[in-house]
Protein backbone atom coordinates (compact mmCIF):
# COMPACT_ATOMS: atom_id res chain seq x y z
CA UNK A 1 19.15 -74.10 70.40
CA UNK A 2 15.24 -74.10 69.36
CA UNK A 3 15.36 -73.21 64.73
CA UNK A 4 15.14 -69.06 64.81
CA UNK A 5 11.69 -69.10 63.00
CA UNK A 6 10.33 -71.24 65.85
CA UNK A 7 12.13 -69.38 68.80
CA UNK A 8 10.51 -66.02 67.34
CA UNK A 9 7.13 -67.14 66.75
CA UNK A 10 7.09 -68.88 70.35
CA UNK A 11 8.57 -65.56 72.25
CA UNK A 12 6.17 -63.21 69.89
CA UNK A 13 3.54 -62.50 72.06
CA UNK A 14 5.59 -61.98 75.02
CA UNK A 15 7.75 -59.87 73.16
CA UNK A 16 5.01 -57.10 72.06
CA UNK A 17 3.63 -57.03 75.67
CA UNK A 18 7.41 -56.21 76.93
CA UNK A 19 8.12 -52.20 77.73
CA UNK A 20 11.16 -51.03 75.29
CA UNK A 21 14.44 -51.00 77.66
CA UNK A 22 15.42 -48.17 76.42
CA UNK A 23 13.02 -45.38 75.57
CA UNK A 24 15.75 -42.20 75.23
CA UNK A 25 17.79 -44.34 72.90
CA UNK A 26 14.86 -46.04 71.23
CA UNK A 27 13.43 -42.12 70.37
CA UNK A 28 16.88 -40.79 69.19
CA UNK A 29 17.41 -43.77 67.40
CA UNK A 30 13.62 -42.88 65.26
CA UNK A 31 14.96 -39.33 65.23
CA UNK A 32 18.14 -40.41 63.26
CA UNK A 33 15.98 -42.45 61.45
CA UNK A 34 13.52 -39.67 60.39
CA UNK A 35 15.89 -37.32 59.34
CA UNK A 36 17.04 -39.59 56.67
CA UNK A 37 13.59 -40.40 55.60
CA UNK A 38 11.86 -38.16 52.22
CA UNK A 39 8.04 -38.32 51.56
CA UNK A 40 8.13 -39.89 48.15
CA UNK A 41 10.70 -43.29 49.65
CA UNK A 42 9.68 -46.36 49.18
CA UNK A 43 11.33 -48.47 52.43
CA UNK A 44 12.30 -52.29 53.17
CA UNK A 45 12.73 -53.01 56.84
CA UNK A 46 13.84 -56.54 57.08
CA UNK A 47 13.19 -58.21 61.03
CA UNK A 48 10.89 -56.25 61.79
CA UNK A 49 9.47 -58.05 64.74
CA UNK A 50 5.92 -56.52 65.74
CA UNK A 51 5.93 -53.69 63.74
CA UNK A 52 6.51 -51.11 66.33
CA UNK A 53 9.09 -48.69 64.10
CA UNK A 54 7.65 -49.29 61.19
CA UNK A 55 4.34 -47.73 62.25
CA UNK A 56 5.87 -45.31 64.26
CA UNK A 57 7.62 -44.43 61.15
CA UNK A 58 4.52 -44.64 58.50
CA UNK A 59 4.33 -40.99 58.02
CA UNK A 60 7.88 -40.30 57.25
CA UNK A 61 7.75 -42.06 53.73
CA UNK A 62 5.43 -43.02 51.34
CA UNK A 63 5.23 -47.03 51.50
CA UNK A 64 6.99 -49.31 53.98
CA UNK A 65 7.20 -52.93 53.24
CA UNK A 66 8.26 -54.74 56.73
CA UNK A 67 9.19 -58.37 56.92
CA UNK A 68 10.08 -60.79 59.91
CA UNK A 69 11.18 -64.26 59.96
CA UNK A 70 8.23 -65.09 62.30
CA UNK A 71 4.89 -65.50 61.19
CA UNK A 72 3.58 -65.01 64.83
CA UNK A 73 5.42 -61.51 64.57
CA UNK A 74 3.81 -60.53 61.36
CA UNK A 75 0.05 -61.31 62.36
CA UNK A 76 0.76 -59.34 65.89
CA UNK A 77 2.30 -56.42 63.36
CA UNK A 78 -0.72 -56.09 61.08
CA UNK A 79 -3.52 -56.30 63.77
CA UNK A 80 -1.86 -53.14 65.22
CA UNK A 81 -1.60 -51.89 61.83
CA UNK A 82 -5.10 -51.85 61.86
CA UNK A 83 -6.05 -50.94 65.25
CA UNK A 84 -3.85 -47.45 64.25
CA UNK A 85 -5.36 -47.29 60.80
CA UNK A 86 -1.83 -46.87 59.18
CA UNK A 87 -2.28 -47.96 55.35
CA UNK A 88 1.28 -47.19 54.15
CA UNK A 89 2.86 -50.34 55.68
CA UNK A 90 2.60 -53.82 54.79
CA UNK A 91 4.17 -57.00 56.44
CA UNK A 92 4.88 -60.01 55.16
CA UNK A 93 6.62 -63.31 56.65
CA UNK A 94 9.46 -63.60 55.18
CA UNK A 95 13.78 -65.03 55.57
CA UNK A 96 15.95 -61.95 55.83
CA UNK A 97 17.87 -63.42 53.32
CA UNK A 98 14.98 -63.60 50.46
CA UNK A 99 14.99 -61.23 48.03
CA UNK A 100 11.74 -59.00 48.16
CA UNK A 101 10.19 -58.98 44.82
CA UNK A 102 7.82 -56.55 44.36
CA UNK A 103 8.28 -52.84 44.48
CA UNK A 104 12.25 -53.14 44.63
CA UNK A 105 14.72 -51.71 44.33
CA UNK A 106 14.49 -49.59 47.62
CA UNK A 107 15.42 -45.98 48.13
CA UNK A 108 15.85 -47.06 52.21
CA UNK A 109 16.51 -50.69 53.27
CA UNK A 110 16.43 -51.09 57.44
CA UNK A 111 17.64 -53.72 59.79
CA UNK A 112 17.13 -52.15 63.25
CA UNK A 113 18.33 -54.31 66.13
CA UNK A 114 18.83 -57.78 62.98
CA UNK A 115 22.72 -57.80 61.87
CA UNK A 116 23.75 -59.71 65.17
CA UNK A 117 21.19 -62.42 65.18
CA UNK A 118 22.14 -63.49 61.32
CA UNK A 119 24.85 -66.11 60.95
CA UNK A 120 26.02 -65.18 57.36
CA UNK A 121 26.37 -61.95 57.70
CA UNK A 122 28.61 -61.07 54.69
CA UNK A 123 25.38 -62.83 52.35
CA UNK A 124 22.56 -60.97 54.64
CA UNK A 125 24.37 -58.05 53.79
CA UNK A 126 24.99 -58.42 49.99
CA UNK A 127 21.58 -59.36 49.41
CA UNK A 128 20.57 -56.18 51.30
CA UNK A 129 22.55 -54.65 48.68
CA UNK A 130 20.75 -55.47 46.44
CA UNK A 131 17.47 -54.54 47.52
CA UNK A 132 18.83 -50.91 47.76
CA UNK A 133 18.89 -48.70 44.90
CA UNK A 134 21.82 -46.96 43.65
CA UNK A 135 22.30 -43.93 46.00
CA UNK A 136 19.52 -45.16 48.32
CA UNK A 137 20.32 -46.06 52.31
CA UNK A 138 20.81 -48.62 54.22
CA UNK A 139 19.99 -48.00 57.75
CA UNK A 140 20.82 -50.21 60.64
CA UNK A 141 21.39 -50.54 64.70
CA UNK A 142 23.14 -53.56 65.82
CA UNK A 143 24.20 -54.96 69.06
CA UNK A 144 28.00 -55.09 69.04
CA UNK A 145 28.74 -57.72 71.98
CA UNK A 146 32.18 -58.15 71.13
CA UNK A 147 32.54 -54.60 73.04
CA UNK A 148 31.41 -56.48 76.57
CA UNK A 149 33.04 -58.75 78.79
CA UNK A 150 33.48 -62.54 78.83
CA UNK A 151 30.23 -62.84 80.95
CA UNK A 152 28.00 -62.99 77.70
CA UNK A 153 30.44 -65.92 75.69
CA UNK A 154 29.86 -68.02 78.77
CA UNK A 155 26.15 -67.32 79.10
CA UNK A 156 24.84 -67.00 75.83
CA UNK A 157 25.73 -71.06 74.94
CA UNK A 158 23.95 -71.71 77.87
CA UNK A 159 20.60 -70.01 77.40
CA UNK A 160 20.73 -71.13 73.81
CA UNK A 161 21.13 -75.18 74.58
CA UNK A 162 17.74 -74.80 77.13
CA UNK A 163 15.92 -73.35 73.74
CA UNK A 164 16.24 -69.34 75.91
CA UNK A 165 18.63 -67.63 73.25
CA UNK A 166 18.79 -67.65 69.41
CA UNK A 167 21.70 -67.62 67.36
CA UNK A 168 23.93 -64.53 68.33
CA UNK A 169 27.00 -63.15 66.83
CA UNK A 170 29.64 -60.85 68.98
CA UNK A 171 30.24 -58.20 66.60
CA UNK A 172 32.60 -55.89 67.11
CA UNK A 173 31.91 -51.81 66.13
CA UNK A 174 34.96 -51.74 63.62
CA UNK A 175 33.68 -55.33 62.52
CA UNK A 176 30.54 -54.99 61.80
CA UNK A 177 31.31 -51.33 60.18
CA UNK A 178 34.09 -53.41 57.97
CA UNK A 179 31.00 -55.93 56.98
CA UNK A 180 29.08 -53.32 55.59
CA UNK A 181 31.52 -51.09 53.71
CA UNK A 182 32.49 -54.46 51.70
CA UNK A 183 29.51 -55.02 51.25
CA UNK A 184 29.13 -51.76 48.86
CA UNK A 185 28.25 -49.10 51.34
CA UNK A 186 30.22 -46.00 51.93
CA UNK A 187 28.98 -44.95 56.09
CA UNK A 188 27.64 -41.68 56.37
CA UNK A 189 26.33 -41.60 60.00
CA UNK A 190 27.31 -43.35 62.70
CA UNK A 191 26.13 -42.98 66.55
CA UNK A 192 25.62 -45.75 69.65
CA UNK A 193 22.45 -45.44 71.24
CA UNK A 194 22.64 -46.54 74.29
CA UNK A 195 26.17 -46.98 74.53
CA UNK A 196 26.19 -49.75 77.32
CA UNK A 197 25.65 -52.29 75.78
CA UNK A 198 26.67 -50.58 72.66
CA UNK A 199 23.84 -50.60 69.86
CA UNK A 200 25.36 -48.95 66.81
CA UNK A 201 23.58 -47.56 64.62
CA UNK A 202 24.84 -46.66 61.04
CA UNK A 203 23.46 -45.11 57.88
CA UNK A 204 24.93 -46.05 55.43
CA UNK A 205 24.76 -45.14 51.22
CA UNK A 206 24.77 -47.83 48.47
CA UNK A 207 27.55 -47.06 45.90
């Protein structure tokens, strides 16, 4: 299995020319999203990939800081930041496990499509916590594999010893709902979009 920064950086361009799978559950998803978002919040999304969400969600806050593990991803991300002219988003290469020092702590931390792809999930998670202020959000959607069949355990090992897979984790729903409440969230929204295979998303409040 290739490191995760190189696998990202060498799938990057290939990965912002690809058509989202899922476009209904992609635009309810930014919907949920939106309707947890205030003009005057300052937001962390954490693997952000190529940006597309967080410009898509630039005028829902004022000032998004988005970070990737891939410095491929990043450079894609802010060339279409400036191709759109969006100013209230920055990127920045970056571990999801490194603290963000400027400009924290956040009133809404996201990880959309991240939680399954970390392998310490309990420390991704507390030092997301962190990151979030008091009473602020965290807001996440996270393939939950555990939910499918055996097909994926057999294949995944596979694609990941010819370098075609990263690191995956096979969350379950209750699982990976557990991980976060310990973490110091209390859930407020939950919702699976799509539900096959099941992408949960959850908003969740920092105590």
């Amino acid at each position: 299995m290739k490191p995760s920064k190189k696998f990202w950086d060498d799938i990057a361009d290939k990965y912002a020319r690809q058509p989202i799978k899922d476009e209904a559950a992609y635009a309810q998803t930014l919907d949920r999203v939106r309707a947890h978002l205030r003009p005057q919040d300052r937001v962390l999304e954490v693997g952000c990939g190529t940006g597309s969400t967080a410009l898509k969600l630039a005028g829902d806050a004022a000032h998004i800081h988005a970070t990737d593990l891939s410095p491929r991803m990043i450079e894609i991300a802010q060339a279409k930041a400036r191709t759109q002219a969006v100013e209230n988003v920055t990127f920045a290469s970056m571990a999801v496990g490194r603290r963000v020092q400027a400009d924290g702590p956040f009133d809404v931390v996201m990880g959309m499509n991240l939680l399954h792809l970390v392998e310490d999930l309990e420390g991704v998670l507390a030092g997301l916590a962190e990151q979030t202020a008091k009473g602020g959000l965290l807001i996440t959607k996270t393939a939950c594999l555990a939910e499918m069949g055996r097909f994926w355990r057999l294949l995944l090992p596979v694609m990941q010893a010819i370098g075609k897979a990263p690191h995956v984790s096979f969350l379950s729903i209750a699982g990976l709902e557990g991980a976060i409440e310990a973490a110091g969230f209390e859930i407020i929204e939950t919702g699976t979009y799509p539900v096959s295979p099941p992408s949960r998303f959850v908003v969740a409040r920092r105590c």
